[in-house]
N, C-alpha and C. Protein backbone atom coordinates (compact mmCIF):
# COMPACT_ATOMS: atom_id res chain seq x y z
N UNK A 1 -7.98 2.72 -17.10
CA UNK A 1 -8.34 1.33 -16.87
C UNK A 1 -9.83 1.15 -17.11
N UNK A 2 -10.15 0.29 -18.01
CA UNK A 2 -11.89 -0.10 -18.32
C UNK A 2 -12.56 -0.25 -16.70
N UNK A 3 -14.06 0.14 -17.14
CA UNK A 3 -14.44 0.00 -15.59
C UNK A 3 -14.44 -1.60 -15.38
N UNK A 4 -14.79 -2.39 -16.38
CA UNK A 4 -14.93 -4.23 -16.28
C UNK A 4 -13.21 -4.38 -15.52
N UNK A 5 -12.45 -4.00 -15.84
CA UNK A 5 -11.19 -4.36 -15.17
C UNK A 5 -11.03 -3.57 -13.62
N UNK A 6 -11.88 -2.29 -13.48
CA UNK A 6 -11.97 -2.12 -12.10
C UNK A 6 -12.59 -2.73 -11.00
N UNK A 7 -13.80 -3.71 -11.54
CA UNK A 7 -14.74 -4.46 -11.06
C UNK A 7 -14.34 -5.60 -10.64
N UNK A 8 -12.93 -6.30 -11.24
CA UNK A 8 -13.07 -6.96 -11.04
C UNK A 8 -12.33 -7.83 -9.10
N UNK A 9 -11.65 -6.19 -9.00
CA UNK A 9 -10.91 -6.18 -7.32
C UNK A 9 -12.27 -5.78 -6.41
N UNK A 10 -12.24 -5.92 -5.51
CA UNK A 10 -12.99 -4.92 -4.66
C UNK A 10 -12.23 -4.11 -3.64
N UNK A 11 -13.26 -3.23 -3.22
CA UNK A 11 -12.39 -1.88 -2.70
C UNK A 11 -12.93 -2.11 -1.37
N UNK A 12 -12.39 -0.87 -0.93
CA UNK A 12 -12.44 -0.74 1.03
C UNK A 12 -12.24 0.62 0.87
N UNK A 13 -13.04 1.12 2.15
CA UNK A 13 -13.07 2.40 2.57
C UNK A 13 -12.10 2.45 3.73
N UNK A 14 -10.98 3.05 4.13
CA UNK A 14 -10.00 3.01 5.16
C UNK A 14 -9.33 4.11 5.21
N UNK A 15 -8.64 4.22 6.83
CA UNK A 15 -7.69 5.62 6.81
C UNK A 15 -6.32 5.11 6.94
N UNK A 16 -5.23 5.72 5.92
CA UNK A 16 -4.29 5.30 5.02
C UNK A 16 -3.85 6.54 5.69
N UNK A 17 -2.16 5.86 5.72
CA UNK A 17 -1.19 7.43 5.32
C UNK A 17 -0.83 7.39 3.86
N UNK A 18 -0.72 8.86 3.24
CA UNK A 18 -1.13 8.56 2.21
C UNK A 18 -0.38 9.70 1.58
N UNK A 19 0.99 10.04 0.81
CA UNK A 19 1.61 11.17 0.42
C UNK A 19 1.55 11.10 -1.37
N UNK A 20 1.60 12.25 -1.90
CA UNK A 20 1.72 12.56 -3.44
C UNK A 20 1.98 13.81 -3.95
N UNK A 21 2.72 13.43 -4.90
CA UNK A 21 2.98 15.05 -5.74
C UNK A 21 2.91 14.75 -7.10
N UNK A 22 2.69 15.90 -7.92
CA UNK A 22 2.51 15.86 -9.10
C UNK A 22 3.63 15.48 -9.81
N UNK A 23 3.80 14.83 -11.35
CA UNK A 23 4.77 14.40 -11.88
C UNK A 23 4.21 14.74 -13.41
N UNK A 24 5.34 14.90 -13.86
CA UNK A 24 5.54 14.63 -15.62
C UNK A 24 4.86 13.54 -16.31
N UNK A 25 4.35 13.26 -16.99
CA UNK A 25 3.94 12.22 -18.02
C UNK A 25 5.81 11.60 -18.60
N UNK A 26 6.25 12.68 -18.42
CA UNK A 26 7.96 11.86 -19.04
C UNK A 26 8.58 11.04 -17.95
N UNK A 27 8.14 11.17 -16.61
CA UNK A 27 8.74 10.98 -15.45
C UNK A 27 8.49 9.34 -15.77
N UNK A 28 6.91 8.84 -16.12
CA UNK A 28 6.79 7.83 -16.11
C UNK A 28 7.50 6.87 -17.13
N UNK A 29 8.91 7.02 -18.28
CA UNK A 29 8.81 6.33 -19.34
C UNK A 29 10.45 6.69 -19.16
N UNK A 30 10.82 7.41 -18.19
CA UNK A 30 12.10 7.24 -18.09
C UNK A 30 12.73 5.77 -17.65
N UNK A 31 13.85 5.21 -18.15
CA UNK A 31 14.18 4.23 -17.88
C UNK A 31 14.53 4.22 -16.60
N UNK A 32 15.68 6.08 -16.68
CA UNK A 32 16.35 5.87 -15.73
C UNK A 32 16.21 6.09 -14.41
N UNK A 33 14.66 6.34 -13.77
CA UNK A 33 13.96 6.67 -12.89
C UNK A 33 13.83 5.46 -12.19
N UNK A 34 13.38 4.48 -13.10
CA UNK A 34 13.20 3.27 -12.64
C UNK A 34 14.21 2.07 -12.43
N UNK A 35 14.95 1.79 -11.45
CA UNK A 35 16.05 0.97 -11.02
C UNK A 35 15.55 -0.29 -11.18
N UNK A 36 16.58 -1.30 -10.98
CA UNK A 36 16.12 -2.77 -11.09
C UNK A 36 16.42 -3.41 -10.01
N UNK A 37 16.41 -2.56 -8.55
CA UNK A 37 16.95 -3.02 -7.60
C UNK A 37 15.35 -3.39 -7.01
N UNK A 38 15.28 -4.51 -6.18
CA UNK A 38 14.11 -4.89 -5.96
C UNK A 38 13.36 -3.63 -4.70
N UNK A 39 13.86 -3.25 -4.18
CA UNK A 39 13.13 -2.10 -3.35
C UNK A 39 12.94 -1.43 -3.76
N UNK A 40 12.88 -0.67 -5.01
CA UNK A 40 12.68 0.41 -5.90
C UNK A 40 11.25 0.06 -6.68
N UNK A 41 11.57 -1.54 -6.88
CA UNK A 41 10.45 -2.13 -7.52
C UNK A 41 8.89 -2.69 -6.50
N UNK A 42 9.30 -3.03 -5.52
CA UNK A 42 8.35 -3.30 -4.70
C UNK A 42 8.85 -2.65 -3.20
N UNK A 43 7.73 -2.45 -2.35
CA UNK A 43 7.79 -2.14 -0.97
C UNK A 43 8.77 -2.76 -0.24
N UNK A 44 9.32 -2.09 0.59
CA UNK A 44 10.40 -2.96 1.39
C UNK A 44 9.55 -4.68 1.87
N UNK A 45 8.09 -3.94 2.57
CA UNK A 45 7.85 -5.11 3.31
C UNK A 45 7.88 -6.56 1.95
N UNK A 46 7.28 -6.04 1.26
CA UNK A 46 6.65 -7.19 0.09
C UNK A 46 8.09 -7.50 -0.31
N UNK A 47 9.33 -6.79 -0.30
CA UNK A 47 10.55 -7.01 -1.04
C UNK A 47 11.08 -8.51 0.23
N UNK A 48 10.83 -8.39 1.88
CA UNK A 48 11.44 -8.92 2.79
C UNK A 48 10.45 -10.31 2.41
N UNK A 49 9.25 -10.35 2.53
CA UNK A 49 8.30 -10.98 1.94
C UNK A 49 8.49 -12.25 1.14
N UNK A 50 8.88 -11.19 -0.47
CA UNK A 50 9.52 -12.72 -0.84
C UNK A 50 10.99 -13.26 -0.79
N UNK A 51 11.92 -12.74 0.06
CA UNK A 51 13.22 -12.84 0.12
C UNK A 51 12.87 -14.64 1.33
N UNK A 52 11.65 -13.85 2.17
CA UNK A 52 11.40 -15.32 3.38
C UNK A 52 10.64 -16.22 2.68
N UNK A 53 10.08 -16.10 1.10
CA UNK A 53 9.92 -17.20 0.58
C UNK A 53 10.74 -17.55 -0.55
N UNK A 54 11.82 -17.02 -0.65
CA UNK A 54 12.99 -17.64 -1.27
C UNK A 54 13.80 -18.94 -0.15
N UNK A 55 13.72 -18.21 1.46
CA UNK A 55 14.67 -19.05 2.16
C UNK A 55 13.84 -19.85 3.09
N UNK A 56 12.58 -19.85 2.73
CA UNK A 56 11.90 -21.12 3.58
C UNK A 56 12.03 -22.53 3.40
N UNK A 57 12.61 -22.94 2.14
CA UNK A 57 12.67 -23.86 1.63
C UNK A 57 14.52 -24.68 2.77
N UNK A 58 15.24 -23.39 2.73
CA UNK A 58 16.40 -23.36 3.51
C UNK A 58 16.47 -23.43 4.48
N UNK A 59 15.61 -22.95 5.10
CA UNK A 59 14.75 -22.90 6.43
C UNK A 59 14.79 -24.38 7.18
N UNK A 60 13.50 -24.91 5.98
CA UNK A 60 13.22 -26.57 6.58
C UNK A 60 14.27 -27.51 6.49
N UNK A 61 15.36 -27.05 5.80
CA UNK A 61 16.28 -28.10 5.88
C UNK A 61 17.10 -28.03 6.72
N UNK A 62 17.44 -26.98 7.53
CA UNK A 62 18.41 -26.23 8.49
C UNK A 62 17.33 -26.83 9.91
N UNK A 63 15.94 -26.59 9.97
CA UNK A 63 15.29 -27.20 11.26
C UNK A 63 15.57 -28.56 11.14
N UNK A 64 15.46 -28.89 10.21
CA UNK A 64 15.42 -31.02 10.93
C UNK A 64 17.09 -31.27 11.24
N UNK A 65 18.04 -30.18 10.84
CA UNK A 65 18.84 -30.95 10.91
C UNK A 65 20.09 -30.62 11.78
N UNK A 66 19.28 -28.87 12.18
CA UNK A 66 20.06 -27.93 13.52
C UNK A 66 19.07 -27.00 13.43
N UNK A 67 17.78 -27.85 14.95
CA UNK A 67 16.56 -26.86 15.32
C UNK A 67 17.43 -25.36 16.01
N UNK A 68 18.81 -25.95 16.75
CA UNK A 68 18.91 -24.70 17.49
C UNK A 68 19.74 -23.26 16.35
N UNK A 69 20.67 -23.62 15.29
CA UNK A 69 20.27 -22.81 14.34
C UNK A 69 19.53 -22.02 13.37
N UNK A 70 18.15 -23.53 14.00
CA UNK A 70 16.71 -22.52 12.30
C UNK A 70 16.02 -21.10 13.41
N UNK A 71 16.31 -21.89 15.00
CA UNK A 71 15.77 -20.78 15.83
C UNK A 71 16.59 -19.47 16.22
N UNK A 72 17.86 -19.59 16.12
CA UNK A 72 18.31 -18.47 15.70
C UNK A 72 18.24 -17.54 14.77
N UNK A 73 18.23 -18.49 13.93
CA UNK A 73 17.53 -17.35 12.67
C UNK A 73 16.48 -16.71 12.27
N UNK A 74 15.60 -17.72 12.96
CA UNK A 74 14.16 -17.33 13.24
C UNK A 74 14.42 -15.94 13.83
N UNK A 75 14.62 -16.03 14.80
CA UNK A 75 15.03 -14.51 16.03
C UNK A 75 15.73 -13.50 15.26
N UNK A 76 16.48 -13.93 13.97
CA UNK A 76 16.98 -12.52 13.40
C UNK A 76 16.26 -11.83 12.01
N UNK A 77 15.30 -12.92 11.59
CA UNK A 77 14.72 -12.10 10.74
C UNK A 77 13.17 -11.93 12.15
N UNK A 78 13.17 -11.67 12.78
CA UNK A 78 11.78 -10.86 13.47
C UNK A 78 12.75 -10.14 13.88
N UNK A 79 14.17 -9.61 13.95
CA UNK A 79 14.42 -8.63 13.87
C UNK A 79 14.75 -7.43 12.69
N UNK A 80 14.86 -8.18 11.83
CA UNK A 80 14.81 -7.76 10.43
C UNK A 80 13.44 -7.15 10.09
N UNK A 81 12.28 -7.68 10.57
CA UNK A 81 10.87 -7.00 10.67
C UNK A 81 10.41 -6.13 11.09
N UNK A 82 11.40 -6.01 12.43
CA UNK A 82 11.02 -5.04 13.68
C UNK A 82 12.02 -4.00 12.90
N UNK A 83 12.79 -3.69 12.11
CA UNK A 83 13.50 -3.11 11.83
C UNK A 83 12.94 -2.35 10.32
N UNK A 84 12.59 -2.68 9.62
CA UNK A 84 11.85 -2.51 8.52
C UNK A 84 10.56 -1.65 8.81
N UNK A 85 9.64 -1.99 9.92
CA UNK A 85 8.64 -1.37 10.44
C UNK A 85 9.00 0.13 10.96
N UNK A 86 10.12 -0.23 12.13
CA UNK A 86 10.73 0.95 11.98
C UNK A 86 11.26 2.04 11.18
N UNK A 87 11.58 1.51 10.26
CA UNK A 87 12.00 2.68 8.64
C UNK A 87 10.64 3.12 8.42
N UNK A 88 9.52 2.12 8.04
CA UNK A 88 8.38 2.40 7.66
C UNK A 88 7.95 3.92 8.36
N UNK A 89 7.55 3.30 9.45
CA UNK A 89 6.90 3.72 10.19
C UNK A 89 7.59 6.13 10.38
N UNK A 90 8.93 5.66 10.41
CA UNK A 90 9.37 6.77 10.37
C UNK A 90 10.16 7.45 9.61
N UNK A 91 9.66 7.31 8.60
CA UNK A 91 9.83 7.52 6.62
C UNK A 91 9.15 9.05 6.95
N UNK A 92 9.95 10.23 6.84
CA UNK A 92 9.66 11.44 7.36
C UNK A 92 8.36 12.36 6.45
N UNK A 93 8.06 11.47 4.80
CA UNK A 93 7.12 11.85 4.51
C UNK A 93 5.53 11.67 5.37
N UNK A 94 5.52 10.37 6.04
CA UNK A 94 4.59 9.90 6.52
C UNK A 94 4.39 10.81 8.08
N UNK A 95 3.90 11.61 8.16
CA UNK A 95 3.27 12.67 9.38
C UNK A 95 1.95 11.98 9.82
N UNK A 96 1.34 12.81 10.98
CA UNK A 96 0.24 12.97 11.33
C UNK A 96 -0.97 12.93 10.32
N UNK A 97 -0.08 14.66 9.54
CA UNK A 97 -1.37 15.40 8.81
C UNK A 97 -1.51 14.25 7.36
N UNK A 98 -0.68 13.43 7.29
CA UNK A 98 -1.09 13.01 5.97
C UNK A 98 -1.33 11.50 6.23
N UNK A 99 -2.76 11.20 7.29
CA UNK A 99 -3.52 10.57 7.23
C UNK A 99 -4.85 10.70 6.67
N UNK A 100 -5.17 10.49 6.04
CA UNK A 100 -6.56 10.64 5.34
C UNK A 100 -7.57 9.50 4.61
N UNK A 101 -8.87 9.85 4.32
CA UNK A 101 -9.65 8.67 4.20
C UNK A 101 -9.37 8.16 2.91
N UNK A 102 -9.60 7.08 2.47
CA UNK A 102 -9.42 6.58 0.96
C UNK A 102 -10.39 5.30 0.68
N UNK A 103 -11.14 5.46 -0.95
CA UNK A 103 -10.79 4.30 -1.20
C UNK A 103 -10.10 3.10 -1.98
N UNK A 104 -9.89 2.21 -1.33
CA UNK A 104 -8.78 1.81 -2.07
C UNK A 104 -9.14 0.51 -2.53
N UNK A 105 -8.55 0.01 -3.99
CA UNK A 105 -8.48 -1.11 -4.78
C UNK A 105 -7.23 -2.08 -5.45
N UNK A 106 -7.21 -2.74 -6.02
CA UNK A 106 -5.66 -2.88 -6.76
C UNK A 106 -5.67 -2.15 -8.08
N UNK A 107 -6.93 -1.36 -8.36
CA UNK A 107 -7.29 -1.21 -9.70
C UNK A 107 -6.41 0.24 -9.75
N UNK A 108 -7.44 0.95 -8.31
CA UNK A 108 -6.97 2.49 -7.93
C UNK A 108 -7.44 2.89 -6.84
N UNK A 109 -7.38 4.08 -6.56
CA UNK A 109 -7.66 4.15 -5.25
C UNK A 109 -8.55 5.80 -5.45
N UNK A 110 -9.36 6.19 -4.61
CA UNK A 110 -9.86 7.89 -4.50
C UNK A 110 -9.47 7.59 -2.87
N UNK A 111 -9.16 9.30 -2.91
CA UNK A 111 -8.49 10.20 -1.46
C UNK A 111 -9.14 11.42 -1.39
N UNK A 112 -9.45 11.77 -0.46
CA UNK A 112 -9.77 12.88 0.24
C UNK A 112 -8.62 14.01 0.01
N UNK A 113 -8.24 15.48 -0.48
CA UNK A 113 -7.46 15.71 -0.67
C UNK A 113 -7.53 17.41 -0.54
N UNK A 114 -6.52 18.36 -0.03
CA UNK A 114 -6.31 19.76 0.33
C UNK A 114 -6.98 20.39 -1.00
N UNK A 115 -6.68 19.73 -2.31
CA UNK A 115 -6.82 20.27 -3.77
C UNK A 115 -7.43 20.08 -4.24
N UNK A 116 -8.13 20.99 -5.49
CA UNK A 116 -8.63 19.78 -6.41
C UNK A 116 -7.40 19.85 -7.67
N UNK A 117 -7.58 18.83 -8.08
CA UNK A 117 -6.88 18.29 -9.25
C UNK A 117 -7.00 18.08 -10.29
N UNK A 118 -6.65 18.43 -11.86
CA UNK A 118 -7.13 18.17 -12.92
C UNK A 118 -6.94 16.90 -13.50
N UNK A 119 -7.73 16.40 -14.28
CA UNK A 119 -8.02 15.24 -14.37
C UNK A 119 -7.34 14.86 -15.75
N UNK A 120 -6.29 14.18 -16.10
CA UNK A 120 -4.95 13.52 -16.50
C UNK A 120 -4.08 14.19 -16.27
N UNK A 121 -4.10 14.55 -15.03
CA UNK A 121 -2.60 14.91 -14.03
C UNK A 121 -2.16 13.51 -13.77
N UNK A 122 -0.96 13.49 -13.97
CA UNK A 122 -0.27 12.52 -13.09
C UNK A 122 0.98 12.74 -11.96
N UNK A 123 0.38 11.47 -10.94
CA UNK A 123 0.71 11.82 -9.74
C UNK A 123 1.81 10.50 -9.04
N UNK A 124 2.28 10.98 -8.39
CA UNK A 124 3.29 9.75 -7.88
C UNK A 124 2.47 9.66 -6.35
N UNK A 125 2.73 8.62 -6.05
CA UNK A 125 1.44 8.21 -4.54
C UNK A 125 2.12 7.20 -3.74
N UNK A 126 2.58 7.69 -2.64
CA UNK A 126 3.04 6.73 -1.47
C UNK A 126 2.20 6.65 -0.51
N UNK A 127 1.83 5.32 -0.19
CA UNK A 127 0.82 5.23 0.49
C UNK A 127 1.61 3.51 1.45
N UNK A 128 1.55 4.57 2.97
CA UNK A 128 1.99 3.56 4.27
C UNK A 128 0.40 2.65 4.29
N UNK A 129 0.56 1.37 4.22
CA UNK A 129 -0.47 0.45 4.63
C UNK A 129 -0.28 -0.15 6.38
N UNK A 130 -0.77 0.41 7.55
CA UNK A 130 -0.36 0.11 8.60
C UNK A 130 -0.45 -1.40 8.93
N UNK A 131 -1.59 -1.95 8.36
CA UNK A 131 -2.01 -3.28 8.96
C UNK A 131 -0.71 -4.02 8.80
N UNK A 132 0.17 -3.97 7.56
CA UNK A 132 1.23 -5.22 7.06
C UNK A 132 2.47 -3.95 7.00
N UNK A 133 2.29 -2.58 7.39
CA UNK A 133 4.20 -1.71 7.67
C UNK A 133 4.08 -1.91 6.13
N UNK A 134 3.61 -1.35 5.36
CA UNK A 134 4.03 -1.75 3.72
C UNK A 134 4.28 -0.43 3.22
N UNK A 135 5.05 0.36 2.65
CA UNK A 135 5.03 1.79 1.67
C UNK A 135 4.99 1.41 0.71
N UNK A 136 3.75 1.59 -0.42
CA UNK A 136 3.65 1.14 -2.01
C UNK A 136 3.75 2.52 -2.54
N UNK A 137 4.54 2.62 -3.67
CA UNK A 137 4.68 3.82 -3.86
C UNK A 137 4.65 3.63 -5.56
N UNK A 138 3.49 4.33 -6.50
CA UNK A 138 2.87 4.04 -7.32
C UNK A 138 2.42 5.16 -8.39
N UNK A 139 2.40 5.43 -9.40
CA UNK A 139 2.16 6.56 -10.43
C UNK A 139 0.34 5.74 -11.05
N UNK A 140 -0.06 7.30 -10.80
CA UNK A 140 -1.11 6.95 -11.08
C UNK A 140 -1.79 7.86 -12.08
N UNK A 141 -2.86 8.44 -12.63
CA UNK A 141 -3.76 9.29 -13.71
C UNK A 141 -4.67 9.58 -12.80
N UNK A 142 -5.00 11.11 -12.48
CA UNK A 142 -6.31 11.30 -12.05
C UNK A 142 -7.76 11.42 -12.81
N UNK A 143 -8.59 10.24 -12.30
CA UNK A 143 -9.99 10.58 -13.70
C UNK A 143 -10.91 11.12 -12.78
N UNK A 144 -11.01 11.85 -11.80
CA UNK A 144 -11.54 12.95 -11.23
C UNK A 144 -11.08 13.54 -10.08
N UNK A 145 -11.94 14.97 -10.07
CA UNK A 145 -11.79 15.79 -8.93
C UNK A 145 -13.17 16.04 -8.48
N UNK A 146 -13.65 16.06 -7.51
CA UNK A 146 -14.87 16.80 -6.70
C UNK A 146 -14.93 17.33 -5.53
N UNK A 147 -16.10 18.02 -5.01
CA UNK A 147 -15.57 18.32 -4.33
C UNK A 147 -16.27 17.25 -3.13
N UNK A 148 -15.74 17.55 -1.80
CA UNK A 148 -15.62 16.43 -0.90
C UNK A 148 -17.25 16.29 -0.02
N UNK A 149 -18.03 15.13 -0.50
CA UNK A 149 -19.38 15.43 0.51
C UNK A 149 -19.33 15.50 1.65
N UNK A 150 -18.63 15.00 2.52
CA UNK A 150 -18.20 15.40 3.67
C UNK A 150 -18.22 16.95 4.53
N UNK A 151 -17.78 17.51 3.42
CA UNK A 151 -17.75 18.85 3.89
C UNK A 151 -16.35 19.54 4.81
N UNK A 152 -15.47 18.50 4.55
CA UNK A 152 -14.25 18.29 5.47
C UNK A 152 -13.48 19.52 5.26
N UNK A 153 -13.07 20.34 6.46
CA UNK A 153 -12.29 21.60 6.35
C UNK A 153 -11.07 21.64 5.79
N UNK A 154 -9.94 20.10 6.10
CA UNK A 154 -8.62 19.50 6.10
C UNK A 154 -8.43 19.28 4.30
N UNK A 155 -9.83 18.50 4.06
CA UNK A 155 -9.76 18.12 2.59
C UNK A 155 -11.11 18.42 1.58
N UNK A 156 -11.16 19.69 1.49
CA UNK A 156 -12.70 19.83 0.57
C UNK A 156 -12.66 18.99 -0.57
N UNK A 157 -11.61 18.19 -1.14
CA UNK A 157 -12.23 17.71 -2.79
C UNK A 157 -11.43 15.88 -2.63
N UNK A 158 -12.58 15.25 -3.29
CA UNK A 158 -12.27 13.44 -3.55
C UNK A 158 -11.40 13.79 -4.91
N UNK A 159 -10.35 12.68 -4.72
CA UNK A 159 -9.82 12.34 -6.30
C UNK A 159 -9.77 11.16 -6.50
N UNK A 160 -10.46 10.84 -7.54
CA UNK A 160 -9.63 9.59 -8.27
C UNK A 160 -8.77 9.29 -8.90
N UNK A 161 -8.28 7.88 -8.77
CA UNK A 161 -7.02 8.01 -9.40
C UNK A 161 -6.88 5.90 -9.83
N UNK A 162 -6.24 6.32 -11.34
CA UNK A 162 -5.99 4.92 -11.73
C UNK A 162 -4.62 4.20 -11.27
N UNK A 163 -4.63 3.40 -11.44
CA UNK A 163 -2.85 3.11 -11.54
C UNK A 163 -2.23 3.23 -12.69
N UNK A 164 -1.33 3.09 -12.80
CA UNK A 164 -0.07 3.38 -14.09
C UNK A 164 0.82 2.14 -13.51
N UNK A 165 0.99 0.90 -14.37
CA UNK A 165 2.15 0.02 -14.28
C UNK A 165 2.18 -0.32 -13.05
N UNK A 166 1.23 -0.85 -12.54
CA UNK A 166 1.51 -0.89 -10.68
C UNK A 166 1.90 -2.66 -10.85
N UNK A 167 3.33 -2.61 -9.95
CA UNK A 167 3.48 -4.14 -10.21
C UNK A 167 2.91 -5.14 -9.36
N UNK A 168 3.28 -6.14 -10.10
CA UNK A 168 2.35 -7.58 -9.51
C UNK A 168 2.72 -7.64 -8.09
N UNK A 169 3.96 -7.47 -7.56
CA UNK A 169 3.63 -7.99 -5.96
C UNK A 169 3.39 -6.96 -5.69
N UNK A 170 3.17 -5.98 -5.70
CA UNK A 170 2.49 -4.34 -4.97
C UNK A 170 1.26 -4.67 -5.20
N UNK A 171 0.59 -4.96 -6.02
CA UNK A 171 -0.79 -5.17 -6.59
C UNK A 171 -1.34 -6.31 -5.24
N UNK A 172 -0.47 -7.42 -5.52
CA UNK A 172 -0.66 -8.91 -4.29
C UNK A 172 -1.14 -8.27 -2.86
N UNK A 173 -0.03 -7.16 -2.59
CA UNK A 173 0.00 -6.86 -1.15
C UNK A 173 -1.58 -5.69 -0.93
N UNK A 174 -2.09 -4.65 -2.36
CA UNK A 174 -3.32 -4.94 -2.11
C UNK A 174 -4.40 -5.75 -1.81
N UNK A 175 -4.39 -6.36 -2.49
CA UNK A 175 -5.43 -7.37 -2.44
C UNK A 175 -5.48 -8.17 -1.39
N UNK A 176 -4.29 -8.23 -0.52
CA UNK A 176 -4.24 -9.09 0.85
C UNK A 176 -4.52 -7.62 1.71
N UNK A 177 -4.22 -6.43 1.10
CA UNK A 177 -4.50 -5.33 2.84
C UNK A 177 -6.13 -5.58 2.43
N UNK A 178 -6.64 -5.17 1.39
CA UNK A 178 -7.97 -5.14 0.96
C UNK A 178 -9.18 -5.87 1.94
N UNK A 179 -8.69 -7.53 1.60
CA UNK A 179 -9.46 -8.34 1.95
C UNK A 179 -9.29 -8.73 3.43
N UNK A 180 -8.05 -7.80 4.03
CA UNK A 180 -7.90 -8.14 5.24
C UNK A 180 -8.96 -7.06 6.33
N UNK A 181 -8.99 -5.65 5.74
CA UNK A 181 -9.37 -4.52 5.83
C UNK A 181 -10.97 -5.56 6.17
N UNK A 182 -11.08 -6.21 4.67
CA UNK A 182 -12.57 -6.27 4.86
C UNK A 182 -13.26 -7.10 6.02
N UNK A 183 -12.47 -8.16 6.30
CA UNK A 183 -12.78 -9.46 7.35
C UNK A 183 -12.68 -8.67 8.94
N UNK A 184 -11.49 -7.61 8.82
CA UNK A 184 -11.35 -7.12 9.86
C UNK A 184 -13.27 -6.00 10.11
N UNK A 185 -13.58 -5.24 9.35
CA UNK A 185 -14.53 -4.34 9.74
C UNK A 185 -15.94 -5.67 9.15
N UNK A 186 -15.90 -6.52 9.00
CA UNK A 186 -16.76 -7.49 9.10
C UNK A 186 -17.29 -7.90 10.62
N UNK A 187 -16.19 -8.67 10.89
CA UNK A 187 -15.79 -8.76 12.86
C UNK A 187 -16.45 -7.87 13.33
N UNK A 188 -15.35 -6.46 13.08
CA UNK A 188 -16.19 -5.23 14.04
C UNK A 188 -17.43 -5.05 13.82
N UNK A 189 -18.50 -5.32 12.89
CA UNK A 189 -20.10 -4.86 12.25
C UNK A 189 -20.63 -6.18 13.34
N UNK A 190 -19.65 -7.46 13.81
CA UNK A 190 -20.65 -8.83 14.44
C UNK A 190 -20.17 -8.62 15.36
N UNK A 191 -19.46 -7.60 16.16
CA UNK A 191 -19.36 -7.93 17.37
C UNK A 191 -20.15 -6.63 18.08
N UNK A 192 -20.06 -5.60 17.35
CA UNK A 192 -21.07 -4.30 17.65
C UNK A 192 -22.48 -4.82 17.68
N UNK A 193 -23.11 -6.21 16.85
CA UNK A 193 -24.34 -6.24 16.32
C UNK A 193 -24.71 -7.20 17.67
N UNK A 194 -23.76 -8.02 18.13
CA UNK A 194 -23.90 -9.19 19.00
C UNK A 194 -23.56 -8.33 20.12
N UNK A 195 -23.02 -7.31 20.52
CA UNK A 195 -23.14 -6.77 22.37
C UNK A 195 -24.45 -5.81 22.22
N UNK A 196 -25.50 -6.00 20.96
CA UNK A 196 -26.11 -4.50 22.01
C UNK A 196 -27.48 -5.62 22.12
């Protein structure tokens, strides 16, 4: 990806769960890897996402005209949420140990990592976004390895990494954790700056 097209998202520094393994360059161009079922294609959450802006429209017509049905339904998709979070949340790749620092963009993201990695490896990358329960799970190119300034025992080496074909609503649901990430540690910098 040109750096002018990396420039043009901005990034965040955050701790992500964050899983990957190496893959084939063929892995990516198989048809048959790639399903056309919409959860395959986007995150569950982003998949539930736009399914509630397919039926909002259904929604408003069902409140004016049986509030005590739109509120039932209301009550079953926040259970449909609470339920989804739950998968998320305990998606058996996603552990303890594979929390780690990152930063992240819609462009690409660098991670803190056990390895170092050669650089046009490609990698498949699931990464739990806690703020919104989201698993984006994404093929990417590594355009570096270093090792980690930190000095971190867990992860001596940073990688970068581009995206490969990352789709538009996976991309969306960056750019909303992104900018949410950012407003959120904004707050925290004015409220640390305003108690001392």
């Amino acid at each position: 990806m040109a750096l002018e097209e990396r420039r043009r998202y901005f990034r965040i520094d955050d701790e992500i769960n964050l899983f990957y393994k190496k893959v084939d360059e063929k892995v990516l161009s198989e048809t048959s890897y790639i399903s056309e079922s919409i959860l395959s294609n986007c995150s569950l959450a982003t998949a539930l996402k736009m399914a509630s802006q397919e039926t909002a429209l259904l929604m408003y017509r069902i409140e004016k005209n049986h509030p005590d049905i739109a509120d039932y339904l209301k009550m079953l998709e926040t259970k449909i949420d609470l339920l989804s979070q739950a998968i998320t949340i305990n998606t058996a790749e996603f552990q303890e140990s594979s929390t780690r620092n990152a930063n992240i963009s819609a462009a690409g993201i660098a991670f803190d990592s056990e390895e170092s990695l050669e650089v046009g490896q490609y990698l498949e990358i699931k990464m739990l976004l806690v703020n919104c329960m989201a698993v984006i799970v994404v093929y990417g190119i590594v355009v570096y390895s270093k090792p980690n300034d930190d000095l971190d025992k867990h992860f001596p080496y940073t990688v970068g990494v581009d995206y490969i074909n990352l789709k538009d609503q996976d991309r969306e649901l960056l750019i909303r954790h992104v900018v949410k990430r950012q407003l959120q540690q904004i707050r925290g910098q004015r409220e640390s700056t305003n108690s001392v």
